[in-house]
PDB file of N, CA and C in Angstrom:
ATOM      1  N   UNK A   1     -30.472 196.441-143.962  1.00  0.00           N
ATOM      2  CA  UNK A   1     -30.743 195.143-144.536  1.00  0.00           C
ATOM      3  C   UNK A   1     -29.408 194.487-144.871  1.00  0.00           C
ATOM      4  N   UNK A   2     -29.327 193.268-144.533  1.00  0.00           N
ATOM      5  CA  UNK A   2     -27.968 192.659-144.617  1.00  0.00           C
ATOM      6  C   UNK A   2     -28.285 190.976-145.604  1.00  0.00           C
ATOM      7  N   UNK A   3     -27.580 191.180-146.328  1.00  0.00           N
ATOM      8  CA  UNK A   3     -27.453 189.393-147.247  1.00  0.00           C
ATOM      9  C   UNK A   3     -26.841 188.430-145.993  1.00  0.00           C
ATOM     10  N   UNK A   4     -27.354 187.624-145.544  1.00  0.00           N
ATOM     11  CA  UNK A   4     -27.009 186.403-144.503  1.00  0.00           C
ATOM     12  C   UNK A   4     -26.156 185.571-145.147  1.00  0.00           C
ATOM     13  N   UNK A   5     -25.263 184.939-144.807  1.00  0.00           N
ATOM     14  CA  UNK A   5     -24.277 183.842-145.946  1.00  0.00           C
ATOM     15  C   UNK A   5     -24.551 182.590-145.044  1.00  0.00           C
ATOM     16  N   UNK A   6     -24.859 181.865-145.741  1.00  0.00           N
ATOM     17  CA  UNK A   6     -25.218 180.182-145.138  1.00  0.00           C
ATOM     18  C   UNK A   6     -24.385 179.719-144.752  1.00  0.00           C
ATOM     19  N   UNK A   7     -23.989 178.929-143.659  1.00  0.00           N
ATOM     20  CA  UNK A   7     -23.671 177.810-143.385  1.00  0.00           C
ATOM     21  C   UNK A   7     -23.507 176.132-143.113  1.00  0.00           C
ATOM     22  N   UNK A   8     -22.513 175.568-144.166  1.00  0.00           N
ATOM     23  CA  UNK A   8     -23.194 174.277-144.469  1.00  0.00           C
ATOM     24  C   UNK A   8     -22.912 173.045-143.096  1.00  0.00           C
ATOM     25  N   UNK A   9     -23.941 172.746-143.571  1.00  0.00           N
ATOM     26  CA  UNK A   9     -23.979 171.608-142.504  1.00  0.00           C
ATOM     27  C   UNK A   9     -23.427 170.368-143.214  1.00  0.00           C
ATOM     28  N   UNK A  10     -22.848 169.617-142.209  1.00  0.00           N
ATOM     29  CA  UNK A  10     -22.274 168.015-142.890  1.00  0.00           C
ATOM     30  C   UNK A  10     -22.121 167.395-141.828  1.00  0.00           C
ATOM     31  N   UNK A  11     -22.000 165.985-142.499  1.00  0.00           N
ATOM     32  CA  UNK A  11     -21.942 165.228-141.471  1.00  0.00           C
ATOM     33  C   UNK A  11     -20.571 165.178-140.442  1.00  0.00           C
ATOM     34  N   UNK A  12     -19.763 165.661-140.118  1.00  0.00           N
ATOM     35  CA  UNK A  12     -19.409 166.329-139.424  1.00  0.00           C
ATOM     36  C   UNK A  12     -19.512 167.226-137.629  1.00  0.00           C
ATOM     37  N   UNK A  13     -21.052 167.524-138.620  1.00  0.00           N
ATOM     38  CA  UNK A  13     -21.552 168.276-137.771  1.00  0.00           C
ATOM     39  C   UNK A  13     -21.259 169.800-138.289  1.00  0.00           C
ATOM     40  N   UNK A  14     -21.965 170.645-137.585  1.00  0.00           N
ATOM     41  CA  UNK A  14     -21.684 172.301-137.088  1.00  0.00           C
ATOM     42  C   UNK A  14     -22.148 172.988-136.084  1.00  0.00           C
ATOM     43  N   UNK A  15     -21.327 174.151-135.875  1.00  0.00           N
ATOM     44  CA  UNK A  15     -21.156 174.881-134.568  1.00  0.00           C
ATOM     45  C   UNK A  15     -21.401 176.151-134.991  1.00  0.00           C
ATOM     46  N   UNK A  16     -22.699 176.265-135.590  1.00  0.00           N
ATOM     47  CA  UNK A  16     -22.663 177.699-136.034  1.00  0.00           C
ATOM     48  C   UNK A  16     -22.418 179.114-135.549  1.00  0.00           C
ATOM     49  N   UNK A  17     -21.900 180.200-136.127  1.00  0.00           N
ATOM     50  CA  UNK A  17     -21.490 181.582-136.017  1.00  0.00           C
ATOM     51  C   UNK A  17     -22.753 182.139-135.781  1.00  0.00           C
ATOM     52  N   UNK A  18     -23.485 182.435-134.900  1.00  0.00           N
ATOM     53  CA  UNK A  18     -24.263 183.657-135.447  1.00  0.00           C
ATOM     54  C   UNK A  18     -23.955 185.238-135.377  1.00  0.00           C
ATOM     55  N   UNK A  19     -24.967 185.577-135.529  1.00  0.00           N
ATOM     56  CA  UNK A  19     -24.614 186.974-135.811  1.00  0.00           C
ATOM     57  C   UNK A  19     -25.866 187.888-135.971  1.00  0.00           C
ATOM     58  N   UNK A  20     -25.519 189.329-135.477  1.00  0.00           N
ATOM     59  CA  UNK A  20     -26.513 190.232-135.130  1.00  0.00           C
ATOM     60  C   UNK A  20     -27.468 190.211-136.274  1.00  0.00           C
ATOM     61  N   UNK A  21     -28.816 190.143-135.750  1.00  0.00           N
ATOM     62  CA  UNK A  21     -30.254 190.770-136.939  1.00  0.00           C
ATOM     63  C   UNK A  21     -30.471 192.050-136.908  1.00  0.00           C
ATOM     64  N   UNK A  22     -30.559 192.544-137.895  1.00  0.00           N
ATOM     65  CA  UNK A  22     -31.239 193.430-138.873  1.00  0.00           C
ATOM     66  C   UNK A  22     -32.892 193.793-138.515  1.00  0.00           C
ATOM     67  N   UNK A  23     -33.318 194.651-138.818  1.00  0.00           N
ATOM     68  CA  UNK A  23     -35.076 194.555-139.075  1.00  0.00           C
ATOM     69  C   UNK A  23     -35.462 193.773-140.163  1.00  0.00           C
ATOM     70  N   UNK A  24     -34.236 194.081-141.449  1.00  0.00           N
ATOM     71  CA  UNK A  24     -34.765 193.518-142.459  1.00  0.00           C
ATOM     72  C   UNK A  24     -33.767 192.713-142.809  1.00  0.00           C
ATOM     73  N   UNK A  25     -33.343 191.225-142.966  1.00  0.00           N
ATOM     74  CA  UNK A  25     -32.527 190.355-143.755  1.00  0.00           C
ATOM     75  C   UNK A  25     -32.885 190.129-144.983  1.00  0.00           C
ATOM     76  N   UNK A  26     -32.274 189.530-145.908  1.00  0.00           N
ATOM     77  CA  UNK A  26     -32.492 188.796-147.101  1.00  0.00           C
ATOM     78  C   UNK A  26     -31.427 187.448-147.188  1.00  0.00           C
ATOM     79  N   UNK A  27     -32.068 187.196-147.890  1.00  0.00           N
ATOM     80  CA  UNK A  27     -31.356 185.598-148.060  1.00  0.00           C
ATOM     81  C   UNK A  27     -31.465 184.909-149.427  1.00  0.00           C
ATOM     82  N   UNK A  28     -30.336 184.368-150.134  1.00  0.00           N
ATOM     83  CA  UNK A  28     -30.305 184.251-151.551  1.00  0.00           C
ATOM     84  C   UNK A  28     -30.361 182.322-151.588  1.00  0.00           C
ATOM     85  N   UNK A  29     -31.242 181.910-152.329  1.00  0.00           N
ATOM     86  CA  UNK A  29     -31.802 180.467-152.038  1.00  0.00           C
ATOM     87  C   UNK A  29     -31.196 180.329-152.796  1.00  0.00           C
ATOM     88  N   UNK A  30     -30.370 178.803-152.529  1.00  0.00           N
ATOM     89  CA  UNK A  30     -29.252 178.099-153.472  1.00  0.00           C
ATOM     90  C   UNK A  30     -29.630 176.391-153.332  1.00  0.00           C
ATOM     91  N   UNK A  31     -29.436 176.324-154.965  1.00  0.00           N
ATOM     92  CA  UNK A  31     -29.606 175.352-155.475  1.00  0.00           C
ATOM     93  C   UNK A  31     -29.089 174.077-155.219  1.00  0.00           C
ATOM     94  N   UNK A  32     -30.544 173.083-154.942  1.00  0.00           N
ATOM     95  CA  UNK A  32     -29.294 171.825-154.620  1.00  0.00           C
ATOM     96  C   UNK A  32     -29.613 171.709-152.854  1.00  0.00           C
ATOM     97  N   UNK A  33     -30.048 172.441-152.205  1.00  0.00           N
ATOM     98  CA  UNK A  33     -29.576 172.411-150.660  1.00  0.00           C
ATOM     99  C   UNK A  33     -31.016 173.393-150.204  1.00  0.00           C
ATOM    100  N   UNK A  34     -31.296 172.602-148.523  1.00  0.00           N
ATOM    101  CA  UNK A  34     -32.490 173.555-147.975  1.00  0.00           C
ATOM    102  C   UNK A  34     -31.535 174.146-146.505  1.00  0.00           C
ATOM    103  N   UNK A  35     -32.504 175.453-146.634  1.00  0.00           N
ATOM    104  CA  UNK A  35     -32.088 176.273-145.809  1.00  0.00           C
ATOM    105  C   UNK A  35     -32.790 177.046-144.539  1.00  0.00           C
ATOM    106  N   UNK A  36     -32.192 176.900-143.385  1.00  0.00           N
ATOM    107  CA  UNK A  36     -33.368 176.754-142.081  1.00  0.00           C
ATOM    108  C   UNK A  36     -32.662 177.832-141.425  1.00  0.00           C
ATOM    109  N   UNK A  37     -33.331 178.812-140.996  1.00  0.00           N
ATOM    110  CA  UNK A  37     -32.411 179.716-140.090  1.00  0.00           C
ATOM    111  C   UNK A  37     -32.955 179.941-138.398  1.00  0.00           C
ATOM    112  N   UNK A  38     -31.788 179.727-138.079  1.00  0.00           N
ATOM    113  CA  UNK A  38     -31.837 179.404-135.924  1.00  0.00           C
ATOM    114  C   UNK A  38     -31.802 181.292-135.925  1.00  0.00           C
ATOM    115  N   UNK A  39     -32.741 181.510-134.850  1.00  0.00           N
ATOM    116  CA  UNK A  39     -32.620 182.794-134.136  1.00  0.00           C
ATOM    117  C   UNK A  39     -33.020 182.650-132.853  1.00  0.00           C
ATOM    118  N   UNK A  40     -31.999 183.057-132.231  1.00  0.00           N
ATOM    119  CA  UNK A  40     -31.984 183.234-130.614  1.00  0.00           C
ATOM    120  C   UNK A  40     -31.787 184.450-129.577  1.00  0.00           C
ATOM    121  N   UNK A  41     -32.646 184.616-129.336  1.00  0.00           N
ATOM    122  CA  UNK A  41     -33.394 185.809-128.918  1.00  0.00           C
ATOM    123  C   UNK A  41     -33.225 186.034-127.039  1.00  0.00           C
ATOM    124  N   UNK A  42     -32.500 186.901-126.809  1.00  0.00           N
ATOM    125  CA  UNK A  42     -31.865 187.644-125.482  1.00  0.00           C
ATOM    126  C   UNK A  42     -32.859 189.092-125.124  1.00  0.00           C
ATOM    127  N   UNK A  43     -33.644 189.261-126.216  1.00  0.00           N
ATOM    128  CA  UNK A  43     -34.348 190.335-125.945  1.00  0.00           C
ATOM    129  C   UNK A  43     -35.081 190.106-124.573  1.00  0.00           C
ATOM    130  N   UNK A  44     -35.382 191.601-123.877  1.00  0.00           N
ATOM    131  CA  UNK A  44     -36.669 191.314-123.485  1.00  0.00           C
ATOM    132  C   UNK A  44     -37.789 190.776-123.691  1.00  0.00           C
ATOM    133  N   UNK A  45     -37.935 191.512-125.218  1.00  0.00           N
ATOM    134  CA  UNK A  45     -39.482 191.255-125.759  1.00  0.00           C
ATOM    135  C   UNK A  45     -39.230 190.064-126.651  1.00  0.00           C
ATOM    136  N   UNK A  46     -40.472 189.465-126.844  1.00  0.00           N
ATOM    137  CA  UNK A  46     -40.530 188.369-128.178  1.00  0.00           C
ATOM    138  C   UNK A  46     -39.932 188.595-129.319  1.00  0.00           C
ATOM    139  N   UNK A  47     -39.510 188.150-130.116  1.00  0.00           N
ATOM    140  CA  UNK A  47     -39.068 188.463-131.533  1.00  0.00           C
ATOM    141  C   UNK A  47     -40.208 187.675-132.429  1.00  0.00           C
ATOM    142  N   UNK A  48     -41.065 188.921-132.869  1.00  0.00           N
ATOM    143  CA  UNK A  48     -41.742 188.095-134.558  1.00  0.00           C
ATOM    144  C   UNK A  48     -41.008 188.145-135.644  1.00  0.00           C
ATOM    145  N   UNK A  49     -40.620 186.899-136.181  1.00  0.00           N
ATOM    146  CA  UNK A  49     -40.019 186.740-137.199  1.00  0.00           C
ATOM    147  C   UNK A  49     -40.884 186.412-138.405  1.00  0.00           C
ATOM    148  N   UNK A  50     -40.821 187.601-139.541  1.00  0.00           N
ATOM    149  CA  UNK A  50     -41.943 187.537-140.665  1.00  0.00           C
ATOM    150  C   UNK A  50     -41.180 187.061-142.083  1.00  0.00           C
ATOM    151  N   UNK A  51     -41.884 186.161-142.639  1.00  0.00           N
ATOM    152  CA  UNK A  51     -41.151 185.628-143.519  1.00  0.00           C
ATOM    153  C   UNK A  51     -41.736 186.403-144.764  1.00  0.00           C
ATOM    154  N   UNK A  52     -41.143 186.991-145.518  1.00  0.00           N
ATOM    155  CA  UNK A  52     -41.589 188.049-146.160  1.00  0.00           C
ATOM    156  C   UNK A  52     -42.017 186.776-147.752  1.00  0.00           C
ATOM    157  N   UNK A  53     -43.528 186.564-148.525  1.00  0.00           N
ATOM    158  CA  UNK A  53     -43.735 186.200-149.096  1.00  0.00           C
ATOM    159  C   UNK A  53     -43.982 186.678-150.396  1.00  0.00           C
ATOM    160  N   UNK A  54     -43.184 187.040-151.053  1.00  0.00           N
ATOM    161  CA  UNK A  54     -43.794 187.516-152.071  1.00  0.00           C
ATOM    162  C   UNK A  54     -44.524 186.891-153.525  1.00  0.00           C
ATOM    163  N   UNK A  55     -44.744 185.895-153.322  1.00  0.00           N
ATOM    164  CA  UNK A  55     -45.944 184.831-154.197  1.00  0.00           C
ATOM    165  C   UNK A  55     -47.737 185.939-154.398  1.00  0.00           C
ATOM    166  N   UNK A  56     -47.667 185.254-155.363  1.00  0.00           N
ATOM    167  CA  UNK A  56     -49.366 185.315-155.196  1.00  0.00           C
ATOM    168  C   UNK A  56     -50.072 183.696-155.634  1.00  0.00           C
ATOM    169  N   UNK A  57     -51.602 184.258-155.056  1.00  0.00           N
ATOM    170  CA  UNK A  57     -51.835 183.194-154.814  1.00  0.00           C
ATOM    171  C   UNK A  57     -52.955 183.105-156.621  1.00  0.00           C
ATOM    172  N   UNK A  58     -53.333 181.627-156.543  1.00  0.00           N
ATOM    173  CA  UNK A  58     -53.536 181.352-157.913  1.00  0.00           C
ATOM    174  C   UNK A  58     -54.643 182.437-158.367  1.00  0.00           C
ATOM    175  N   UNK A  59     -55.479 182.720-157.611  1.00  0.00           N
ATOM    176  CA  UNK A  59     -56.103 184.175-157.829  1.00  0.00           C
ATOM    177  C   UNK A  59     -55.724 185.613-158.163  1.00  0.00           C
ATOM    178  N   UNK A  60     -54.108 185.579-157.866  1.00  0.00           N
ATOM    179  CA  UNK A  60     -53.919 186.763-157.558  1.00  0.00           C
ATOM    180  C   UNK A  60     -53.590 188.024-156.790  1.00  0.00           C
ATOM    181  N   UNK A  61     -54.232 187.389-155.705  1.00  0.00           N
ATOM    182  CA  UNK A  61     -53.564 187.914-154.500  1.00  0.00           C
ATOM    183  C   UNK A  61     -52.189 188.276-153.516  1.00  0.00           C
ATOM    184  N   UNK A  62     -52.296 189.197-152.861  1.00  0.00           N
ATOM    185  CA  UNK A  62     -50.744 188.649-151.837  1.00  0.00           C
ATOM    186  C   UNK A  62     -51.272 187.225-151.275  1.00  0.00           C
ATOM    187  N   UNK A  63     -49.761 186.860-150.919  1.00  0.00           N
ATOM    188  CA  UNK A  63     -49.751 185.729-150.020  1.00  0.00           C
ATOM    189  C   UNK A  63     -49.432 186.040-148.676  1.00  0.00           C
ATOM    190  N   UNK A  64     -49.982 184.954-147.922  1.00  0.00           N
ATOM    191  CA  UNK A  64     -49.771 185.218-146.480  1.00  0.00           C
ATOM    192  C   UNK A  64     -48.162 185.194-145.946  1.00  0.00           C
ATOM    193  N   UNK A  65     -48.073 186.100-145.247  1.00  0.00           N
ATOM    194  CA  UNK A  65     -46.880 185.769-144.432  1.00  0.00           C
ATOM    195  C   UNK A  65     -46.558 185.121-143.513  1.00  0.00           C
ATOM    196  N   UNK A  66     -46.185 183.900-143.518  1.00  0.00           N
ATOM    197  CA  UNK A  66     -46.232 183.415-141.942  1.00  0.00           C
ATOM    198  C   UNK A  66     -45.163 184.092-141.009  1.00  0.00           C
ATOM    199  N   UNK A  67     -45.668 183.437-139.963  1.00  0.00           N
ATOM    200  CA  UNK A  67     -44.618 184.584-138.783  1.00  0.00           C
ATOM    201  C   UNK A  67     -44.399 183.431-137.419  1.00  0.00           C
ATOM    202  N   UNK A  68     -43.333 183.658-137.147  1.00  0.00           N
ATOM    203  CA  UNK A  68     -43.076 182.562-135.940  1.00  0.00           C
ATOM    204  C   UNK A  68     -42.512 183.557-134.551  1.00  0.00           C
ATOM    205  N   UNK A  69     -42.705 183.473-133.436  1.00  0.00           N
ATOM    206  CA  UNK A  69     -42.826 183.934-132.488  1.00  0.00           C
ATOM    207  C   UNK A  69     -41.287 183.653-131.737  1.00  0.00           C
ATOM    208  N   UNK A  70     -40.219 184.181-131.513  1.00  0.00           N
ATOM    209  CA  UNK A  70     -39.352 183.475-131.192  1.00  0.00           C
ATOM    210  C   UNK A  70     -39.294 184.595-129.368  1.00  0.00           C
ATOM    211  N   UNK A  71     -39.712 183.307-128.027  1.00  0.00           N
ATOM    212  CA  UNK A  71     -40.112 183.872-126.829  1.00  0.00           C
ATOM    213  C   UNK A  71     -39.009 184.860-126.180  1.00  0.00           C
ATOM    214  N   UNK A  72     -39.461 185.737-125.869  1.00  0.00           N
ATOM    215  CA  UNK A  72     -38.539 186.599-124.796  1.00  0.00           C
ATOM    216  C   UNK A  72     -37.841 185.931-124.180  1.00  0.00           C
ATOM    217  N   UNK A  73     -35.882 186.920-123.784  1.00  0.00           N
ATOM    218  CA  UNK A  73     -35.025 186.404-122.842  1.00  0.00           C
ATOM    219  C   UNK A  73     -34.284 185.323-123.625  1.00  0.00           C
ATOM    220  N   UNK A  74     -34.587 183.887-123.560  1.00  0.00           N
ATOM    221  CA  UNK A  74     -33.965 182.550-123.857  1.00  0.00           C
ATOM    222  C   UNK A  74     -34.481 181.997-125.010  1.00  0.00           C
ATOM    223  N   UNK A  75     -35.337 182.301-125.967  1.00  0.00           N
ATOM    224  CA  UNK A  75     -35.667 182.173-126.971  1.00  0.00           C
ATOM    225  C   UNK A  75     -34.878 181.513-128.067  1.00  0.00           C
ATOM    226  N   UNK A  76     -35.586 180.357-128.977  1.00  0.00           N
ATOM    227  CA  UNK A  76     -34.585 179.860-129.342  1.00  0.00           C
ATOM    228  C   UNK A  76     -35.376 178.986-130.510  1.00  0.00           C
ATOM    229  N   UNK A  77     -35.387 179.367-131.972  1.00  0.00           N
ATOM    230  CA  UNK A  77     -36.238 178.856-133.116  1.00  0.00           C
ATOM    231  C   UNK A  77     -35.287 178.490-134.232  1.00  0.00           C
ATOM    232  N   UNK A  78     -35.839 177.655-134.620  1.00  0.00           N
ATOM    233  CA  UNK A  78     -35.283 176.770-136.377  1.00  0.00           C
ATOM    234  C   UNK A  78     -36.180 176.966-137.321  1.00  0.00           C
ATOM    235  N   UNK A  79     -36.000 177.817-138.141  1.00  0.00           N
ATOM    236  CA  UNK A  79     -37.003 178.507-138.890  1.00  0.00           C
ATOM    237  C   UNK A  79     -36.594 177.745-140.480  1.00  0.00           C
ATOM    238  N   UNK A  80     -37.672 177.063-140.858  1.00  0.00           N
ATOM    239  CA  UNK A  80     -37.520 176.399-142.322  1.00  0.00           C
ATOM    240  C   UNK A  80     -37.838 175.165-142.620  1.00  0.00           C
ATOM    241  N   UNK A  81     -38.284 174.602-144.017  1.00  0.00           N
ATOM    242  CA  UNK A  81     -36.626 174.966-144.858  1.00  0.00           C
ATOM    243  C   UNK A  81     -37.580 176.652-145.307  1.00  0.00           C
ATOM    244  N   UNK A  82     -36.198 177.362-145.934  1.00  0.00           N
ATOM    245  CA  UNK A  82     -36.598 178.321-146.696  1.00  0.00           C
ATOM    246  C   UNK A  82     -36.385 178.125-148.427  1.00  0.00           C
ATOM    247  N   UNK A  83     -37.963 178.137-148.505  1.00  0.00           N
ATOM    248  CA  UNK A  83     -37.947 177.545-149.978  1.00  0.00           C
ATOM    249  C   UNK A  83     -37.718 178.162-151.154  1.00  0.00           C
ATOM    250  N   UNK A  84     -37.177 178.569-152.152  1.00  0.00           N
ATOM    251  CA  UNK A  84     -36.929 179.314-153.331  1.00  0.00           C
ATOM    252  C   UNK A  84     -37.989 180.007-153.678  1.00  0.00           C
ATOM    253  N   UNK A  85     -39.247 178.994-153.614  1.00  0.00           N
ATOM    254  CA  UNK A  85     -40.207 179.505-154.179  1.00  0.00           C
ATOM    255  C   UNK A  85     -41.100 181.190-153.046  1.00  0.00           C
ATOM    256  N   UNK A  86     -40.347 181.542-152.016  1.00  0.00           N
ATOM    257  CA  UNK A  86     -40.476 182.340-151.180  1.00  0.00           C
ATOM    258  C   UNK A  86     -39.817 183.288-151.539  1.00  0.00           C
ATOM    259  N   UNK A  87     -38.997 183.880-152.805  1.00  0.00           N
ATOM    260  CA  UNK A  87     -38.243 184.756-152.932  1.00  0.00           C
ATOM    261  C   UNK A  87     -38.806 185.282-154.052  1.00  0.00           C
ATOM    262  N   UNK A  88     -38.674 186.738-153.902  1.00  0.00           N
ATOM    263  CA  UNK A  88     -39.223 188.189-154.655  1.00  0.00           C
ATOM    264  C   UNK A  88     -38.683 187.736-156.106  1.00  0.00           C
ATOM    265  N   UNK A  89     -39.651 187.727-157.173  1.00  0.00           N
ATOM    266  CA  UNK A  89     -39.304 187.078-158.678  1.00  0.00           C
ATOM    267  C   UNK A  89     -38.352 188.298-159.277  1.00  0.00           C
ATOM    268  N   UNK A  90     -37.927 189.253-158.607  1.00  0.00           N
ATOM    269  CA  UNK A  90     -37.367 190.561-158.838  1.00  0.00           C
ATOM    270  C   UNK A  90     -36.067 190.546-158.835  1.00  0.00           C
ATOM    271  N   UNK A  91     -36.015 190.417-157.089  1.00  0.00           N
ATOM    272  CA  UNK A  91     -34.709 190.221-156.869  1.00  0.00           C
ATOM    273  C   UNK A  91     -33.501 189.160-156.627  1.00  0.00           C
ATOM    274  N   UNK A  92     -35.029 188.093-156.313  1.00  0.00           N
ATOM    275  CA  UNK A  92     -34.012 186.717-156.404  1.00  0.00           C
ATOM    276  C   UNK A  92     -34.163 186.548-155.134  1.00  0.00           C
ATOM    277  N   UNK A  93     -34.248 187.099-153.576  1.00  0.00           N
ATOM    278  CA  UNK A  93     -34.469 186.952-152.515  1.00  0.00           C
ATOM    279  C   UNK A  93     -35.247 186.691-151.388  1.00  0.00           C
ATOM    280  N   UNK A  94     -34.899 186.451-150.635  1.00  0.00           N
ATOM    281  CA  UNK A  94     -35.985 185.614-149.703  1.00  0.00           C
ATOM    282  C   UNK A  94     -36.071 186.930-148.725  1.00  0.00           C
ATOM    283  N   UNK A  95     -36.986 187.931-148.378  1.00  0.00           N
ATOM    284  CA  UNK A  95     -36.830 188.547-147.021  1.00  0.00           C
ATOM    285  C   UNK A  95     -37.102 188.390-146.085  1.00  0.00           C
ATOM    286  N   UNK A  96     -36.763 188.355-144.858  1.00  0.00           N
ATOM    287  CA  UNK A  96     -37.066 187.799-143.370  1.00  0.00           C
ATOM    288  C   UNK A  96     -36.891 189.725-142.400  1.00  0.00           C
ATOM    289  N   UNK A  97     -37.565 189.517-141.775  1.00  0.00           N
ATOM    290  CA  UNK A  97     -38.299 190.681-140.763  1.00  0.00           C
ATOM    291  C   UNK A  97     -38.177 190.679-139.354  1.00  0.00           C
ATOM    292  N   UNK A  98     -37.536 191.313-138.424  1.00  0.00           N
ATOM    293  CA  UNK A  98     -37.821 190.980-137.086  1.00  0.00           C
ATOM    294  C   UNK A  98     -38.428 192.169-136.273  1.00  0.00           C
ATOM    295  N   UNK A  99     -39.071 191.410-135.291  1.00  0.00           N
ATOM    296  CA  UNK A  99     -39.785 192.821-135.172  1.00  0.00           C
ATOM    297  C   UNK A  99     -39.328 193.850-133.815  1.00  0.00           C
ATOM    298  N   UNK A 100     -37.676 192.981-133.431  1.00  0.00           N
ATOM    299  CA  UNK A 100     -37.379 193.477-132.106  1.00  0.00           C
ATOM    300  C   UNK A 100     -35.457 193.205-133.134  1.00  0.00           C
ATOM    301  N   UNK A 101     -34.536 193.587-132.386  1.00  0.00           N
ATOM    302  CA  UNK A 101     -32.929 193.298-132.775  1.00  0.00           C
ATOM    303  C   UNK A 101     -32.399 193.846-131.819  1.00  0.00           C
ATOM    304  N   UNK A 102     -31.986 194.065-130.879  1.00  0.00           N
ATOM    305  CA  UNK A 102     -30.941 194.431-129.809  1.00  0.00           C
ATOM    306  C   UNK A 102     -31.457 192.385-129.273  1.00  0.00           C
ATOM    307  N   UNK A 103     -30.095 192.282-128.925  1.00  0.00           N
ATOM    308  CA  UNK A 103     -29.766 191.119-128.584  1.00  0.00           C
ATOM    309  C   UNK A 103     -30.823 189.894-129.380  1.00  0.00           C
ATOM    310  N   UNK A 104     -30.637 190.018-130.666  1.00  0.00           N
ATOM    311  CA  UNK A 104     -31.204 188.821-131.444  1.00  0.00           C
ATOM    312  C   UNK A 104     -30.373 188.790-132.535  1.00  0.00           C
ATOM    313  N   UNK A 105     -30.418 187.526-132.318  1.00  0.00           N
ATOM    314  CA  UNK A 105     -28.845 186.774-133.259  1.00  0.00           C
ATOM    315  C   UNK A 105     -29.713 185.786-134.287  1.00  0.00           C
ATOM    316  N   UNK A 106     -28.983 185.069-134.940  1.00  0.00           N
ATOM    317  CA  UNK A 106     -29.085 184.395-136.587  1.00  0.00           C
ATOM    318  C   UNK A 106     -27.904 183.615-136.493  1.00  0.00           C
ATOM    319  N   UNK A 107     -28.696 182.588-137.214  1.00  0.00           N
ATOM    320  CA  UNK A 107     -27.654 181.447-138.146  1.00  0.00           C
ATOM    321  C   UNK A 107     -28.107 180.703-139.433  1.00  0.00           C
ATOM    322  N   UNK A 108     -27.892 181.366-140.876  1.00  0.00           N
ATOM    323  CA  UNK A 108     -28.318 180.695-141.607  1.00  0.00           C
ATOM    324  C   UNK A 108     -27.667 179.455-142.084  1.00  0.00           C
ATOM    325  N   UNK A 109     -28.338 178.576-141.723  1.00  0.00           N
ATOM    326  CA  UNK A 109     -27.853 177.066-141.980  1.00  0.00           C
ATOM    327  C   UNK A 109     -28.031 176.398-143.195  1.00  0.00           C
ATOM    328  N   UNK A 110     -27.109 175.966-144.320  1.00  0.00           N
ATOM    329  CA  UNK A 110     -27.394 175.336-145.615  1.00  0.00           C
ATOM    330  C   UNK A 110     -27.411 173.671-145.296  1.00  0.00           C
ATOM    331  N   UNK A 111     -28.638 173.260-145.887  1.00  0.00           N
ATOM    332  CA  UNK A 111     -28.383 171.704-145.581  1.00  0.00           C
ATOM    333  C   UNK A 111     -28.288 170.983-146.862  1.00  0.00           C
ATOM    334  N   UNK A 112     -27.268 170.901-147.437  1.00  0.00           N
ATOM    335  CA  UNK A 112     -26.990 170.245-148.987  1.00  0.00           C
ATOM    336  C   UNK A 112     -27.756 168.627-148.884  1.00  0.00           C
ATOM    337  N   UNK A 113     -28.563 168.702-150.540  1.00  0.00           N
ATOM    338  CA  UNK A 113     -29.566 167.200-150.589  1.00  0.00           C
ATOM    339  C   UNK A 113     -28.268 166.586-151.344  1.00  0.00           C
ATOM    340  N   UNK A 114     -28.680 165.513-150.833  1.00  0.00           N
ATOM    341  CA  UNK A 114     -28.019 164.215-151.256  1.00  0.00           C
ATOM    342  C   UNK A 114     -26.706 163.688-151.249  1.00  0.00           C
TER     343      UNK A 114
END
């Protein structure tokens, strides 16, 4: 499991770094700014990317995880924003899941409001 470090976007522009995935990432939501993460996927197989939720719902329950499909080979997703309110009241973190990593890369992108 690896902490992802954001990269901010400006007007400018960016050319983001990515960098190898994990099974398991985390990601620390910062204030002020939303955060979308690109994964691009060389695998053979699909990459499911599970956004690990740890909310419950007003009942009580787990919450659903959504999961985005990022396609075999040329694959290529913008995952977000990733919202604060998606992170473990524990640790402070957001976890993200993949369900394949030999040739699947990441870019966590910070997009500062205002």
């Amino acid at each position: 499991m690896a902490l992802l470090n954001p990269q901010t976007m400006s007007r400018a522009g960016l050319a983001p770094a990515y960098g190898a995935v994990a099974a398991s990432d985390t990601i620390a939501p910062v204030v002020g700014s939303l955060l979308f993460l690109q994964v691009k996927n060389g695998n053979a197989a699909a990459d499911t990317v599970t956004l690990v939720d740890a909310g419950k719902t007003p009942a009580g329950s787990s919450a659903t995880n959504p999961t985005v499909v990022v396609p075999a080979t040329t694959g290529d997703r913008m995952i977000g924003p990733l919202l604060s309110t998606m992170a473990d009241p524990v640790t402070g973190l957001i976890t993200v899941q993949h369900s394949v990593t030999a040739t699947v890369t990441c870019a966590l992108v910070q997009v500062p409001l205002g």
